[in-house]
C-alpha atoms as a PDB file:
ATOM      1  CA  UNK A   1      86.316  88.810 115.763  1.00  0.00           C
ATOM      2  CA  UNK A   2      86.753  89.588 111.691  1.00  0.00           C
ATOM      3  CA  UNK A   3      89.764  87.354 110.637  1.00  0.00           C
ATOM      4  CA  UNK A   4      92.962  89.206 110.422  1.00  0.00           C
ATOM      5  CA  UNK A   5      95.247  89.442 107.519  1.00  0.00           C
ATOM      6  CA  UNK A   6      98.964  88.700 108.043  1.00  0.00           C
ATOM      7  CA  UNK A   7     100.392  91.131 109.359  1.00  0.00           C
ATOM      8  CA  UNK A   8      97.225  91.694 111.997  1.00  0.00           C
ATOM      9  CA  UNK A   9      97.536  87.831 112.710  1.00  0.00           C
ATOM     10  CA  UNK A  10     101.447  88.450 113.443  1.00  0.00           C
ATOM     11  CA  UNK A  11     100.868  91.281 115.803  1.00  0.00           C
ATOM     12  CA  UNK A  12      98.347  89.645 117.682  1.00  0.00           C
ATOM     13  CA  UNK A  13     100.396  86.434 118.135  1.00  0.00           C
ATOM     14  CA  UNK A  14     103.034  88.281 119.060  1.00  0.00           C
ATOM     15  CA  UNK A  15     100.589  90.067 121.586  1.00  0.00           C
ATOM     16  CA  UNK A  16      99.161  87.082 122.896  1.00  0.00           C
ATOM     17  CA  UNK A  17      95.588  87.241 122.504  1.00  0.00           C
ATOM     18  CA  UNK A  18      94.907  84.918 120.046  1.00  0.00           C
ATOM     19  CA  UNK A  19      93.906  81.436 121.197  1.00  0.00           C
ATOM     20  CA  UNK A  20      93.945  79.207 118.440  1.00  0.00           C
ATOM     21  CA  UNK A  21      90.821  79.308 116.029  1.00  0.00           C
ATOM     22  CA  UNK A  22      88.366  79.216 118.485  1.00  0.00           C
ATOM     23  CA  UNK A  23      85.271  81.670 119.232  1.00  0.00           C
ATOM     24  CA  UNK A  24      87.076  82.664 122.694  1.00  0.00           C
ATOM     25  CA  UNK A  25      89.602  84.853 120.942  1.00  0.00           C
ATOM     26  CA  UNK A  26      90.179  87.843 122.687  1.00  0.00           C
ATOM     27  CA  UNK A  27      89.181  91.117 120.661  1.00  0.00           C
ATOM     28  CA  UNK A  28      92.234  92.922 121.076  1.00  0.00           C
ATOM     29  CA  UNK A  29      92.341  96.566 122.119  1.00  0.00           C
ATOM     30  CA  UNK A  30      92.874  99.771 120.168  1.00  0.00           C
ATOM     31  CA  UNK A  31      96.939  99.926 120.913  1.00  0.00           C
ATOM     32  CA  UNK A  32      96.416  96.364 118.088  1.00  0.00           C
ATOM     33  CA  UNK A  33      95.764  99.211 115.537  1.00  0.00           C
ATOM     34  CA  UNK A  34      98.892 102.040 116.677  1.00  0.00           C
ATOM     35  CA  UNK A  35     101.294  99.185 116.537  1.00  0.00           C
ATOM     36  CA  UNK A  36      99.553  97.816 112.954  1.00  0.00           C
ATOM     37  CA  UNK A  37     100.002 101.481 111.693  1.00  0.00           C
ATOM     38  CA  UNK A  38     103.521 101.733 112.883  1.00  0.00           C
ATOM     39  CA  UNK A  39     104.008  98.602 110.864  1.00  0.00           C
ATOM     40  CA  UNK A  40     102.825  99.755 107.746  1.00  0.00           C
ATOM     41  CA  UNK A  41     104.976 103.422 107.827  1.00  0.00           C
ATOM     42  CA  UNK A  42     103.712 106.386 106.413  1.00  0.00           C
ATOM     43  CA  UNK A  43     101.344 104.535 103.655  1.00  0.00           C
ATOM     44  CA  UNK A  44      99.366 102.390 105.802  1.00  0.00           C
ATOM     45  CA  UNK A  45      98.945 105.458 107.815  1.00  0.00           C
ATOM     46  CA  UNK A  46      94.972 106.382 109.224  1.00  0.00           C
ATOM     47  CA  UNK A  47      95.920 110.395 109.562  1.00  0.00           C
ATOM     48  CA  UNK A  48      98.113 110.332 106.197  1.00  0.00           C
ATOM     49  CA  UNK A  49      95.316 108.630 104.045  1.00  0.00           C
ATOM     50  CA  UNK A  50      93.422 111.290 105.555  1.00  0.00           C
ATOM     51  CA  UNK A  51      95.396 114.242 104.560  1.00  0.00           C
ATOM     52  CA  UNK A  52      95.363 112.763 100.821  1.00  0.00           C
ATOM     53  CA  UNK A  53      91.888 112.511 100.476  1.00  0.00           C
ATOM     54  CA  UNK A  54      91.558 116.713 101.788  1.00  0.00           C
ATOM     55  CA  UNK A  55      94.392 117.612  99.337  1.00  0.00           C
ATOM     56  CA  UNK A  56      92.956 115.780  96.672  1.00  0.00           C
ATOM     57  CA  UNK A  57      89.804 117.274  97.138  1.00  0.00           C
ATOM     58  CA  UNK A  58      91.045 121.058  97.849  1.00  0.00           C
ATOM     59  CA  UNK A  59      93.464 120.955  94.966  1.00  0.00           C
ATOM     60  CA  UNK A  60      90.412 119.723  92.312  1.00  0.00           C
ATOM     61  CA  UNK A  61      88.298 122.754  93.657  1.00  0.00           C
ATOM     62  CA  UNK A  62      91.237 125.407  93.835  1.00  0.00           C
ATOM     63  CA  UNK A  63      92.793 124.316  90.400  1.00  0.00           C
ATOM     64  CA  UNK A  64      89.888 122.509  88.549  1.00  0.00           C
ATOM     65  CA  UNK A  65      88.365 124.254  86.219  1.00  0.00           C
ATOM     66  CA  UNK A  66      84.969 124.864  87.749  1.00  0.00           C
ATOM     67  CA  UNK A  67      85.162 128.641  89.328  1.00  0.00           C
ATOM     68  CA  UNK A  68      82.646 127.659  91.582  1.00  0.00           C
ATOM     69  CA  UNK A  69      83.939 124.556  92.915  1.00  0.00           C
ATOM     70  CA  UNK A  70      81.396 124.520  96.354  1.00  0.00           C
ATOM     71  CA  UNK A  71      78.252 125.641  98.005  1.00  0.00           C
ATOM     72  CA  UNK A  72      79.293 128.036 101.085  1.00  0.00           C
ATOM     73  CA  UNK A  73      78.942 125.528 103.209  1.00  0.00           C
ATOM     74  CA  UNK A  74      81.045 122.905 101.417  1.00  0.00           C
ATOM     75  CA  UNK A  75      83.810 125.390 101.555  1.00  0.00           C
ATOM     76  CA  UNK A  76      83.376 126.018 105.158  1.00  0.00           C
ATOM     77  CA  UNK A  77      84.418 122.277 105.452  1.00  0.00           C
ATOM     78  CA  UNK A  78      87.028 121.774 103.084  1.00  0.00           C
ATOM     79  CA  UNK A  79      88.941 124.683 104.490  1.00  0.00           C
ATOM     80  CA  UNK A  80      88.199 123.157 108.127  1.00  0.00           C
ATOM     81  CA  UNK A  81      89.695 119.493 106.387  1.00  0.00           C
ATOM     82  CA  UNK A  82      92.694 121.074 105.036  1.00  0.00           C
ATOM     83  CA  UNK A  83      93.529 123.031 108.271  1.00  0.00           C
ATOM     84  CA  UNK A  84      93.300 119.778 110.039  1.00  0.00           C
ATOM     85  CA  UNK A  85      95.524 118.156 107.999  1.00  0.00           C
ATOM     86  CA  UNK A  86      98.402 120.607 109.249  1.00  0.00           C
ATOM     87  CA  UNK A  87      97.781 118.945 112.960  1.00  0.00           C
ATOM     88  CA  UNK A  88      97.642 115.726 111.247  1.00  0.00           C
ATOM     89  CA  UNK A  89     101.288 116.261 109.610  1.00  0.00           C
ATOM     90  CA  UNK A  90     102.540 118.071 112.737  1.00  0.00           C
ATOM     91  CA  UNK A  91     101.125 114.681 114.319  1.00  0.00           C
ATOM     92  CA  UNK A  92     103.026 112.673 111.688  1.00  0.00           C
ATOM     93  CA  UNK A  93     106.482 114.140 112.132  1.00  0.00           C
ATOM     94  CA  UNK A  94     105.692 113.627 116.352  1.00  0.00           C
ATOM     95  CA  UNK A  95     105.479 110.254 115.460  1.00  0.00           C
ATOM     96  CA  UNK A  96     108.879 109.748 113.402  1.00  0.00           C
ATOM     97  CA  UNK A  97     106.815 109.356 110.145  1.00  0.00           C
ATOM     98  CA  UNK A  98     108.009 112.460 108.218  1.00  0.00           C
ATOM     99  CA  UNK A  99     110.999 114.398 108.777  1.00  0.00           C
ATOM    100  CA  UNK A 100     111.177 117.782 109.411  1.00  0.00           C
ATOM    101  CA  UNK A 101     111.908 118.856 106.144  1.00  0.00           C
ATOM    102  CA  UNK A 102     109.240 116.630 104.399  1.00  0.00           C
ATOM    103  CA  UNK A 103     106.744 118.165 106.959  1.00  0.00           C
ATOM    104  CA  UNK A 104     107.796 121.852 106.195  1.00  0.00           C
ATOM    105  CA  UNK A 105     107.288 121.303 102.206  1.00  0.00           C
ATOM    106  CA  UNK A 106     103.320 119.071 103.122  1.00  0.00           C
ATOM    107  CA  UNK A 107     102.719 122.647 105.285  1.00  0.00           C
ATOM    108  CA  UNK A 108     103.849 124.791 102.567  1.00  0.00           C
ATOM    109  CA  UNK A 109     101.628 122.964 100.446  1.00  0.00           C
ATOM    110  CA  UNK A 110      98.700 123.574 103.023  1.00  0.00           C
ATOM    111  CA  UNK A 111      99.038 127.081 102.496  1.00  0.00           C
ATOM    112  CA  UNK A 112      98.866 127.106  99.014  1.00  0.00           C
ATOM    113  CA  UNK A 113      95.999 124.847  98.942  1.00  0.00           C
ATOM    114  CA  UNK A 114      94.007 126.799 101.732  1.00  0.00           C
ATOM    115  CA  UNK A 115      94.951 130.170 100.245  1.00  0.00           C
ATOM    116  CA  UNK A 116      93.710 128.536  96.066  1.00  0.00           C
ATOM    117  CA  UNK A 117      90.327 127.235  97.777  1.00  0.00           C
ATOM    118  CA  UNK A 118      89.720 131.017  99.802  1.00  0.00           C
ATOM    119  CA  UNK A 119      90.154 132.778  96.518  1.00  0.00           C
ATOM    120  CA  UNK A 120      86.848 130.552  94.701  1.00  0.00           C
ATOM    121  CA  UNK A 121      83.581 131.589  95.044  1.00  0.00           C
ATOM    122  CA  UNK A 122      80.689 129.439  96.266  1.00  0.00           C
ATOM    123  CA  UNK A 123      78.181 128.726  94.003  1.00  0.00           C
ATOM    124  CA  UNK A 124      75.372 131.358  95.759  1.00  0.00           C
ATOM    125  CA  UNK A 125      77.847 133.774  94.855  1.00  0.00           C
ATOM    126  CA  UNK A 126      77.522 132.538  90.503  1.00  0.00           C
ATOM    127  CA  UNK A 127      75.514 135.450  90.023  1.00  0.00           C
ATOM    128  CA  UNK A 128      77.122 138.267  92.007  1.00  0.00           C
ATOM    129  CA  UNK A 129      78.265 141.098  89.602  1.00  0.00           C
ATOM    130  CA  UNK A 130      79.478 143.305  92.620  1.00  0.00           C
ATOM    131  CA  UNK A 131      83.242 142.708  92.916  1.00  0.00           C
ATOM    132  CA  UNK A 132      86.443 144.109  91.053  1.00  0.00           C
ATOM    133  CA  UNK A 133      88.196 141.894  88.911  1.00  0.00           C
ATOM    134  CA  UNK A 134      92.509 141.392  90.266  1.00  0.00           C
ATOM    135  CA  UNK A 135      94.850 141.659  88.349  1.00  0.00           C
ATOM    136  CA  UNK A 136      96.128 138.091  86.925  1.00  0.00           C
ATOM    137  CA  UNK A 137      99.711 137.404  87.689  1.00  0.00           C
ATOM    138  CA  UNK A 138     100.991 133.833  87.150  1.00  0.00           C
ATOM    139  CA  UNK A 139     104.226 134.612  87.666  1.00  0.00           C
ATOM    140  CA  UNK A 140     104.232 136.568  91.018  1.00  0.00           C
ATOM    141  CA  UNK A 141     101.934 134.165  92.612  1.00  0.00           C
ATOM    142  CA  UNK A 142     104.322 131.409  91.215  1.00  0.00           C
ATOM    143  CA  UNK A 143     107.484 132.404  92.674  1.00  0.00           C
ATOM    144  CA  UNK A 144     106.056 133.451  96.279  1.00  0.00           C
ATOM    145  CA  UNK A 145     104.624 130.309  96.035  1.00  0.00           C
ATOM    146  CA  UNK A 146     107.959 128.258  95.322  1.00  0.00           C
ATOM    147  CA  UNK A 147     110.303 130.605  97.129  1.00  0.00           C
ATOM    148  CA  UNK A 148     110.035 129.546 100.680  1.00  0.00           C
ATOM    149  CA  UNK A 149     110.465 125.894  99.449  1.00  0.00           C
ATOM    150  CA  UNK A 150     113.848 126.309  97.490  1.00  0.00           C
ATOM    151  CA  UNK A 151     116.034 125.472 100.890  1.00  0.00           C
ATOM    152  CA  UNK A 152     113.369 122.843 101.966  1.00  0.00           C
ATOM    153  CA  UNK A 153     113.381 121.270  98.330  1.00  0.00           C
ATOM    154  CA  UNK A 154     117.172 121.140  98.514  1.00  0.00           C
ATOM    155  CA  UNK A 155     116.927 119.549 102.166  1.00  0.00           C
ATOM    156  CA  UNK A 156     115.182 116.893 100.541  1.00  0.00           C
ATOM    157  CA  UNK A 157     116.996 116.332  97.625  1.00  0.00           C
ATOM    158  CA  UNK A 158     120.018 115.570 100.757  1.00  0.00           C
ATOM    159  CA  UNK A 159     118.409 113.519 102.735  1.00  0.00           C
ATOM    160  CA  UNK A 160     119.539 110.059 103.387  1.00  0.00           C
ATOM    161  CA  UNK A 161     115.940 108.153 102.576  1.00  0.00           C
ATOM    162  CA  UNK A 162     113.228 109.389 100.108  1.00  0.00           C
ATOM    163  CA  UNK A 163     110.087 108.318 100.628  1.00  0.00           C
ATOM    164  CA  UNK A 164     108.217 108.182  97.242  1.00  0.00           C
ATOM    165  CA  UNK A 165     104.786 108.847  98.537  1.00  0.00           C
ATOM    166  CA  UNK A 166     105.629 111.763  99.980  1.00  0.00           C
ATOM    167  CA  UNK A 167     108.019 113.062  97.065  1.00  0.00           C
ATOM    168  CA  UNK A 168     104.757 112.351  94.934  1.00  0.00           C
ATOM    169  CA  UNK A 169     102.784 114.420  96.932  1.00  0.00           C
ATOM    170  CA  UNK A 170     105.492 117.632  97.326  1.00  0.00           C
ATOM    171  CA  UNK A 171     106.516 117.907  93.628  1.00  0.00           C
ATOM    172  CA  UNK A 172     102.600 117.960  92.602  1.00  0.00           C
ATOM    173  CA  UNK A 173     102.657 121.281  93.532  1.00  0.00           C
ATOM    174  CA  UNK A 174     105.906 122.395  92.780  1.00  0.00           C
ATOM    175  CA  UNK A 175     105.644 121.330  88.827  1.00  0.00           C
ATOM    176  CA  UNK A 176     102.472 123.440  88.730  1.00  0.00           C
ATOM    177  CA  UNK A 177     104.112 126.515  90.432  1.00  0.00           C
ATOM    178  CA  UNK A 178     107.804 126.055  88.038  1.00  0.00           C
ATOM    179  CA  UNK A 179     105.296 126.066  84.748  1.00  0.00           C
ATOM    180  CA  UNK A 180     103.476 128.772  85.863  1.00  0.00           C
ATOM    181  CA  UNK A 181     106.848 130.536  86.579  1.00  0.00           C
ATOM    182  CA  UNK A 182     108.030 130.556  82.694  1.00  0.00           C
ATOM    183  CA  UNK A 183     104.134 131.321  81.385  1.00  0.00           C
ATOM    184  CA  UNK A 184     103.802 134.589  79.133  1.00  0.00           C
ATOM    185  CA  UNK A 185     100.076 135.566  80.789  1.00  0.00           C
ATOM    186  CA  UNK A 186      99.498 137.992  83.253  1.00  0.00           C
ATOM    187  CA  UNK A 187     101.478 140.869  84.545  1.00  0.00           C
ATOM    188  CA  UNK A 188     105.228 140.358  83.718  1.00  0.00           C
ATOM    189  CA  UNK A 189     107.774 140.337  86.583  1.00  0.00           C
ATOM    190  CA  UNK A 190     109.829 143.601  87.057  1.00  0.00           C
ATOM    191  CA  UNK A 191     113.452 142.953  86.535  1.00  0.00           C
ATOM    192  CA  UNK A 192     114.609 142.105  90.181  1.00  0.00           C
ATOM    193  CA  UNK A 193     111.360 139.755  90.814  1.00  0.00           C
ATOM    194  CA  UNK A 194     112.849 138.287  87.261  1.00  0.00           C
ATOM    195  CA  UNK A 195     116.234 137.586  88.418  1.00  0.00           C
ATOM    196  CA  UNK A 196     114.899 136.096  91.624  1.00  0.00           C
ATOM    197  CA  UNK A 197     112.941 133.646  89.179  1.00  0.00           C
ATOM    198  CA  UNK A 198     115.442 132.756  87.398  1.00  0.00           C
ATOM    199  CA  UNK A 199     117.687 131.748  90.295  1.00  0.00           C
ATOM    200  CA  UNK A 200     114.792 129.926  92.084  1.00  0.00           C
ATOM    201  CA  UNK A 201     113.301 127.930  88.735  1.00  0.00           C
ATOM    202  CA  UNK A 202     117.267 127.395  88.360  1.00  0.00           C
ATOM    203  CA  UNK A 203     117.749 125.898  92.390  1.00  0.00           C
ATOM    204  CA  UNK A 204     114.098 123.936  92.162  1.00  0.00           C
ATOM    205  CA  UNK A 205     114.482 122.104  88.657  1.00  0.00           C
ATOM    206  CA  UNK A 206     118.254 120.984  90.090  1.00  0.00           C
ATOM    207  CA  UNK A 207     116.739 119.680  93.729  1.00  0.00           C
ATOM    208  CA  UNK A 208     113.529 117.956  91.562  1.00  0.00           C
ATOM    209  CA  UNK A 209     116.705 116.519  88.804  1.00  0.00           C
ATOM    210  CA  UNK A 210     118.206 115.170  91.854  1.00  0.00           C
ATOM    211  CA  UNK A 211     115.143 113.631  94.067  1.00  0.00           C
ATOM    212  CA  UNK A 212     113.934 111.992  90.471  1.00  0.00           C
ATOM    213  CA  UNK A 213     117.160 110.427  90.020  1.00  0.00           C
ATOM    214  CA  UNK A 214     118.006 109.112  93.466  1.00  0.00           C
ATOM    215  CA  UNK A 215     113.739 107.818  93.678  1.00  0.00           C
ATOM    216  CA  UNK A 216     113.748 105.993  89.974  1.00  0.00           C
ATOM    217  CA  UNK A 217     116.251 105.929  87.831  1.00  0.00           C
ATOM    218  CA  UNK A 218     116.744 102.426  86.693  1.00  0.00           C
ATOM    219  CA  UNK A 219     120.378 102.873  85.371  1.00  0.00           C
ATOM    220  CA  UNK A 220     121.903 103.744  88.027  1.00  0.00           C
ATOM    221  CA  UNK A 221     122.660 101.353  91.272  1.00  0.00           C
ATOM    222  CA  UNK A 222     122.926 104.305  94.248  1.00  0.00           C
ATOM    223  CA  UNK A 223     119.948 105.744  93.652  1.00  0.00           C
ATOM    224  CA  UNK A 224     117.812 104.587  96.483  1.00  0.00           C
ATOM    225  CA  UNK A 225     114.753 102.365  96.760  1.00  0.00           C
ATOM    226  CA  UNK A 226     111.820 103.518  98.618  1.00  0.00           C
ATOM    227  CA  UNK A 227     111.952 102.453 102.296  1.00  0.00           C
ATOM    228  CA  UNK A 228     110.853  98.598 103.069  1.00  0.00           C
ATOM    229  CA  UNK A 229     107.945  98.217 104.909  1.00  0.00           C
ATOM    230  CA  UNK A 230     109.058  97.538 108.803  1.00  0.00           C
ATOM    231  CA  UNK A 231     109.358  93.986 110.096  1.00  0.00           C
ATOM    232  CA  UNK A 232     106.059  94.009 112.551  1.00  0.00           C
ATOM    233  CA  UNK A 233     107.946  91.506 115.302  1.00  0.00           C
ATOM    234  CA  UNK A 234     110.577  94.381 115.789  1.00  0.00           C
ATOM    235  CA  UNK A 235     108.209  96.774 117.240  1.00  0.00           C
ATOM    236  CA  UNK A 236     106.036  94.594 119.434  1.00  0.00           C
ATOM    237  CA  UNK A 237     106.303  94.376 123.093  1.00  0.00           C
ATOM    238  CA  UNK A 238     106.830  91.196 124.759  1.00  0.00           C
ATOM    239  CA  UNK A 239     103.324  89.610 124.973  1.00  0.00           C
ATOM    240  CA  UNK A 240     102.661  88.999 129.046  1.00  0.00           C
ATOM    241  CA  UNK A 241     101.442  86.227 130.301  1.00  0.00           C
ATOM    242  CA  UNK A 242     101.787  82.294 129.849  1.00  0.00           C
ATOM    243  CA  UNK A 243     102.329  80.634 126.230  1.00  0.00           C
END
């Protein structure tokens, strides 16, 4: 059995099925690595390392600078990766590790990931000449983009615990959308899509003022600390069986 580090050594203890040092140690089963998981929160996470890794990788193709990012069948599987990672935070949220407001802002983020890696081209396409150019407009795409997180953004910015990596994550997106929001390119906004700007950069930089402050600033004694990691002998069943 591979030696286990601390916290694995604790759980198993706890479970019973270590026996000393000795080669008859009992390779523990796979509910060993739910209750290890559970232990480490969100972070230690399987399914929410996973997500990171497909939103890293569909945010580099959809807002890197290479406009042809994949082959066709590379983006046949980064679009599958990021639509799994919607059951994966649906998943999360099941299991008490996100709340329902952090979950709605990761899905929002889905979307705009998904719909940034559908509008690239594959790389057989680098030669294609056949296809009208769209119209550019920062601004538009910007503020449908930030729009249906304003109230969700505000939720969080309430809500009694922050947790930093998935405030990390969230704002990633919505920094890009609020600079793209006050760019001069593209197709201005027609005076009502203006005002609606104005009042949702206006809502979004207060929620992010407030989520930065409660997550790190060092001046100030309330704001609050990142959760702790959970004490492993709190969620373990009795171990059965003889001492």
């Amino acid at each position: 059995m591979t030696p286990p580090t601390p916290l694995r050594f604790a759980i198993l203890a706890s479970l019973g099925v270590l026996q000393g040092c000795t080669s008859s140690a009992v390779e523990p089963g796979p509910e060993v690595d739910v209750i290890l998981e559970q232990a480490q929160g969100l972070a230690g996470h399987k399914d929410w390392r996973r997500c990171l890794a497909a939103w890293r990788d569909a945010g580099e193709a959809a807002f890197g600078g290479d406009p042809y990012p994949f082959t066709d069948k590379g983006k046949a599987k980064l679009v599958e990766r990021i639509q799994e990672s919607q059951g994966l935070v649906q998943g999360l949220q099941g299991e008490g590790l996100l709340t329902p407001t952090e979950a709605g802002l990761l899905e929002a983020d889905i979307a705009t990931l998904l719909a940034g890696v559908y509008a690239k081209r594959p790389r057989e396409m680098e030669m294609a000449t056949c296809y009208e150019p769209m119209m550019y407009t920062p601004r538009r795409d910007a503020l449908e983009s930030l729009a249906p997180r304003v109230e969700l953004l505000e939720g969080l910015a309430a809500q009694q615990t922050l947790q930093a990596e998935v405030v990390v994550r969230v704002l990633e997106l919505v920094r890009k959308d609020l600079t793209m929001l006050s760019t001069q390119d593209g197709a201005p906004l027609n005076p009502d899509e203006q005002a609606r700007a104005d009042d949702v950069e206006r809502r979004v930089t207060a929620a992010i003022a407030t989520i930065e402050h409660r997550l790190g600033s060092p001046h100030d004694g309330s704001a609050h600390d990142p959760p702790q990691p959970v004490d492993p002998t709190s969620i373990i069943p009795e171990a059965t069986g003889g001492e």
